[in-house]
N, C-alpha and C. Protein backbone atom coordinates (compact mmCIF):
# COMPACT_ATOMS: atom_id res chain seq x y z
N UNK A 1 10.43 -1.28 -6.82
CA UNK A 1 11.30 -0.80 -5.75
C UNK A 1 10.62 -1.00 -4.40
N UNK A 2 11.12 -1.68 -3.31
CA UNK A 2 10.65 -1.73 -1.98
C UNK A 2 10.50 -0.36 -1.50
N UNK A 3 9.75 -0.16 -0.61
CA UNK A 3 9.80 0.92 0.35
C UNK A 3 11.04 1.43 1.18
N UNK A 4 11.42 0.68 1.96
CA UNK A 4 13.00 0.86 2.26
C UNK A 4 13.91 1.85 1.65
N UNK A 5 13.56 1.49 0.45
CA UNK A 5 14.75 2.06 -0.21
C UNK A 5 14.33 3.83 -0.23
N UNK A 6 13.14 3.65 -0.37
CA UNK A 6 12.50 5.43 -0.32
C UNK A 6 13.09 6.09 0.91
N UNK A 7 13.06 5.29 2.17
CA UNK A 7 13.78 6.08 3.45
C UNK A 7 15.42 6.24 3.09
N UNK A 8 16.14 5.05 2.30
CA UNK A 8 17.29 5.60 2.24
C UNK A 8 17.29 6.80 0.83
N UNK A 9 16.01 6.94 -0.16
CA UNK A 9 16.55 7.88 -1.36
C UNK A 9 16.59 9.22 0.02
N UNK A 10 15.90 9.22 0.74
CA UNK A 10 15.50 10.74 1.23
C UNK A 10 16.33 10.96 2.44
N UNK A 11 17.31 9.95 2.92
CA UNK A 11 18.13 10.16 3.48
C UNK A 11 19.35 11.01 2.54
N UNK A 12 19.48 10.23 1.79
CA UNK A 12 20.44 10.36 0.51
C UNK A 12 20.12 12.08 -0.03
N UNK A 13 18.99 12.21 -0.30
CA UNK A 13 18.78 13.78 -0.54
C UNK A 13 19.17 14.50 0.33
N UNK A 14 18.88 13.73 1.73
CA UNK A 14 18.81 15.31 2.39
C UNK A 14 20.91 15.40 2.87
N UNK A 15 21.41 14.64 2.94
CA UNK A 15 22.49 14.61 2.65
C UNK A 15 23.08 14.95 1.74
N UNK A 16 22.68 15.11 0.27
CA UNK A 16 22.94 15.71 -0.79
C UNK A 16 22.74 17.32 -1.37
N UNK A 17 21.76 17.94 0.07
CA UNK A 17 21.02 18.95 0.08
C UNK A 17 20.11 19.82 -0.70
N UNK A 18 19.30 18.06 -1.46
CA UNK A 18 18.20 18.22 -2.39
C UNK A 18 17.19 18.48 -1.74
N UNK A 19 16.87 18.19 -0.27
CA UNK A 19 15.65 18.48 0.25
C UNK A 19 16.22 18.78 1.86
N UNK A 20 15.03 20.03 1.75
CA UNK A 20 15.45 20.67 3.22
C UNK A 20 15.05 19.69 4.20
N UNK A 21 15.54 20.46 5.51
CA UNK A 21 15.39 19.61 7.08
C UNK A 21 13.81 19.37 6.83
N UNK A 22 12.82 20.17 6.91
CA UNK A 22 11.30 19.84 6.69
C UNK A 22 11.12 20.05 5.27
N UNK A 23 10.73 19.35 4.85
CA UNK A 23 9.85 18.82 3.41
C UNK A 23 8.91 18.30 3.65
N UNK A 24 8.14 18.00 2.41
CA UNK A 24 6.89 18.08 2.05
C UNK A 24 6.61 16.30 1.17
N UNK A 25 5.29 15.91 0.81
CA UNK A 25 5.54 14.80 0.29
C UNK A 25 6.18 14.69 -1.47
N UNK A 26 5.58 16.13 -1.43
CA UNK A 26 5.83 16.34 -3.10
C UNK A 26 7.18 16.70 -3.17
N UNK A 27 8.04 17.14 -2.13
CA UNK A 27 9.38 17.80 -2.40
C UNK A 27 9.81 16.15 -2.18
N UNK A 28 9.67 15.39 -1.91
CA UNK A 28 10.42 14.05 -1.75
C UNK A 28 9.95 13.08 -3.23
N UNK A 29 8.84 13.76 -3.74
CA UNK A 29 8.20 12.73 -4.96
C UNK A 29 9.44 13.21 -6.05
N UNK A 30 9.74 14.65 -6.48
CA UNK A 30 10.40 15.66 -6.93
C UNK A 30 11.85 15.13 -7.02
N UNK A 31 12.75 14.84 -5.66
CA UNK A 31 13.97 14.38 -5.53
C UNK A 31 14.10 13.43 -5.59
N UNK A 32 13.30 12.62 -5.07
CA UNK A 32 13.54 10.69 -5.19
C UNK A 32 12.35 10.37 -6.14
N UNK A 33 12.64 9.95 -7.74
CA UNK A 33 11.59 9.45 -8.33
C UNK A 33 11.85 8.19 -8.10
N UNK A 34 10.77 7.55 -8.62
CA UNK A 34 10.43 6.09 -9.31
C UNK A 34 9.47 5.14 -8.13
N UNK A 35 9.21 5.90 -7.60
CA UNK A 35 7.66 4.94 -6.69
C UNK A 35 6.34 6.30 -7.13
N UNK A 36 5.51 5.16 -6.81
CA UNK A 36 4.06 5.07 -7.27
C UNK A 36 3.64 6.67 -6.56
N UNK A 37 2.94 8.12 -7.15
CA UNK A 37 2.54 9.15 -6.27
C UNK A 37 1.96 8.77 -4.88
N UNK A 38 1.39 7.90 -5.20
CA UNK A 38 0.29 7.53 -3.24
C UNK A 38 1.73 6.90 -2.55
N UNK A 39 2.97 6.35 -3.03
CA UNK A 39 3.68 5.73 -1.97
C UNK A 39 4.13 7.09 -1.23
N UNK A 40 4.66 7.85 -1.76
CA UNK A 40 5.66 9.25 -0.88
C UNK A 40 4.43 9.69 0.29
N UNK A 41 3.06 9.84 0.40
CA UNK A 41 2.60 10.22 1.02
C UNK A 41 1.75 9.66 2.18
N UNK A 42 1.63 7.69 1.82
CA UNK A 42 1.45 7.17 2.78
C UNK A 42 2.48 6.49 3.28
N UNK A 43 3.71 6.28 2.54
CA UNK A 43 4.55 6.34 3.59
C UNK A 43 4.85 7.36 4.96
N UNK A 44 5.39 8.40 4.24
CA UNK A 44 5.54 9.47 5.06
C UNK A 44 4.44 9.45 6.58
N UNK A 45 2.98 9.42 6.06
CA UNK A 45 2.45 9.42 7.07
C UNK A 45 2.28 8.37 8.01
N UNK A 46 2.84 7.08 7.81
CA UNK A 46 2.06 5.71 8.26
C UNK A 46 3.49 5.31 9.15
N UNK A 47 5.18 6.13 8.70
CA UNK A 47 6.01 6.11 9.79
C UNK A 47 6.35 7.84 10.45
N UNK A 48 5.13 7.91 10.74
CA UNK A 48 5.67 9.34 11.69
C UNK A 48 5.45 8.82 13.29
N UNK A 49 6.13 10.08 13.88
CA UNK A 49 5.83 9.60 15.23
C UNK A 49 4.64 9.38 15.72
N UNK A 50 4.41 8.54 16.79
CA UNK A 50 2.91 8.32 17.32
C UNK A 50 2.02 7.32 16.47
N UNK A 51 2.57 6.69 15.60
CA UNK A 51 2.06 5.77 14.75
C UNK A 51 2.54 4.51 15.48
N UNK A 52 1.86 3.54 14.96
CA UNK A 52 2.02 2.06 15.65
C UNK A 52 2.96 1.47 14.19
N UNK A 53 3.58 1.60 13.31
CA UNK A 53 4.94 1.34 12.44
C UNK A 53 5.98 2.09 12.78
N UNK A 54 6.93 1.39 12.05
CA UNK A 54 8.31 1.83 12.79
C UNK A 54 8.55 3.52 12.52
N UNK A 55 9.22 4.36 13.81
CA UNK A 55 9.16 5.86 13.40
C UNK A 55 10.05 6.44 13.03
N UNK A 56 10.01 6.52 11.37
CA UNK A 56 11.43 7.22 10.67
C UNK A 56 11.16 8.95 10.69
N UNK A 57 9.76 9.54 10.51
CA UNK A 57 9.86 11.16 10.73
C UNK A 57 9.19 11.57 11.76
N UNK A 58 9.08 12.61 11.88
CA UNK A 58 8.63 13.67 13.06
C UNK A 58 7.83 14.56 12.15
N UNK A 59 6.05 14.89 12.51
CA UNK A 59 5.21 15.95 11.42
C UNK A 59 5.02 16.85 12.82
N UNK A 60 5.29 18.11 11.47
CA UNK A 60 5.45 19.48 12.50
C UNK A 60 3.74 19.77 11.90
N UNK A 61 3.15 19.54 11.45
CA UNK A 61 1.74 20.23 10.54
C UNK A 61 1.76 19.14 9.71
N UNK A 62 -0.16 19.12 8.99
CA UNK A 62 -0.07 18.88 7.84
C UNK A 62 0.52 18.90 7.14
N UNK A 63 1.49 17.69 6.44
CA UNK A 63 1.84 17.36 5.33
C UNK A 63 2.94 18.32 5.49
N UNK A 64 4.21 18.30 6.43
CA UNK A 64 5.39 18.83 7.10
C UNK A 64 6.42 17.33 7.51
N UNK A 65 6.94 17.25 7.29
CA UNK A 65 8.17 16.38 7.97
C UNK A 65 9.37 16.47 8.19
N UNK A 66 9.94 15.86 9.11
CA UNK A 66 11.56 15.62 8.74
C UNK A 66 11.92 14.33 9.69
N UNK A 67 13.05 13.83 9.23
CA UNK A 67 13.68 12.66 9.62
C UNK A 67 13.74 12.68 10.77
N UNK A 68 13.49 11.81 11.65
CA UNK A 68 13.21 11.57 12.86
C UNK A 68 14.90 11.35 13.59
N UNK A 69 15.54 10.78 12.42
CA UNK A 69 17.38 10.88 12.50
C UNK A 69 17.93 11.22 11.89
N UNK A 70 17.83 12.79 11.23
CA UNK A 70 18.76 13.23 9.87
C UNK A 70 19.66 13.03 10.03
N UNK A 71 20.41 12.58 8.76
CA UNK A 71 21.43 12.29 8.80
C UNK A 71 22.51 13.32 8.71
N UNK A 72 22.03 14.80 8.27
CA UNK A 72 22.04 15.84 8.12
C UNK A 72 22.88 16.59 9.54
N UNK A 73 21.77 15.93 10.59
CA UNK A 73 21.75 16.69 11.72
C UNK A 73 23.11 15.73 12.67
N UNK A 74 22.22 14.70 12.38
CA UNK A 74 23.64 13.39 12.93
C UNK A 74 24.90 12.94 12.61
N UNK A 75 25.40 13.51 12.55
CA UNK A 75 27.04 13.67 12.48
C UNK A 75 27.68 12.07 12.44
N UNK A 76 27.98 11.20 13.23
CA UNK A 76 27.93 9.91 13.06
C UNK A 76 27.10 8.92 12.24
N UNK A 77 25.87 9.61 12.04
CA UNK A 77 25.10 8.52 11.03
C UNK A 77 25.40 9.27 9.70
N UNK A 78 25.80 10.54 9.73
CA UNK A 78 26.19 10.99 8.39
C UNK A 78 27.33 10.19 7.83
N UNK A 79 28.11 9.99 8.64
CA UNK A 79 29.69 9.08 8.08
C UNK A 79 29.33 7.61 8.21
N UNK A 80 28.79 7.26 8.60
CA UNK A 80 27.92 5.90 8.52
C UNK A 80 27.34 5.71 7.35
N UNK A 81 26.52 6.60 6.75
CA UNK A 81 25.81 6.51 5.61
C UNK A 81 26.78 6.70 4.10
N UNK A 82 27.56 7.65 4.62
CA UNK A 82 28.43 8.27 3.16
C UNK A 82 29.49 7.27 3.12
N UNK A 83 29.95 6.22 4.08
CA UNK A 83 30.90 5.71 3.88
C UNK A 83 30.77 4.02 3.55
């Protein structure tokens, strides 16, 4: 499985309201299986803000995140995504 697809499983969760606005790497290993344990957590960290890769979350603390564009929160990318 590409990486990619991990930003859309956890879009997909949190739209599904498997995982809260901030989660954790393990609450995303938990809801979206089938990548490798080290992918959920260097992903997560390697696109947060202030990183030099592209920035899909925002870390409130250690090992804290949330989508930098929930889809949750975004009303237009929510119907974008579900449709």
């Amino acid at each position: 499985m590409r990486k990619s697809m991990l930003l859309e499983d956890i879009k997909r969760a949190r739209i599904r309201g498997k995982i809260s606005y901030k989660f954790r790497p393990k609450d995303v290993q938990e809801k979206c299986p089938g990548f490798a344990r080290s992918t959920y957590y260097s992903f997560l960290s390697r696109h947060m803000q202030g990183k030099e890769y592209k920035e899909y979350f925002v870390r409130y603390s250690r090992g804290i995140y949330s989508l930098k564009d929930d889809p949750v929160v975004n009303e237009r990318s929510l119907l974008e995504f579900v449709s």
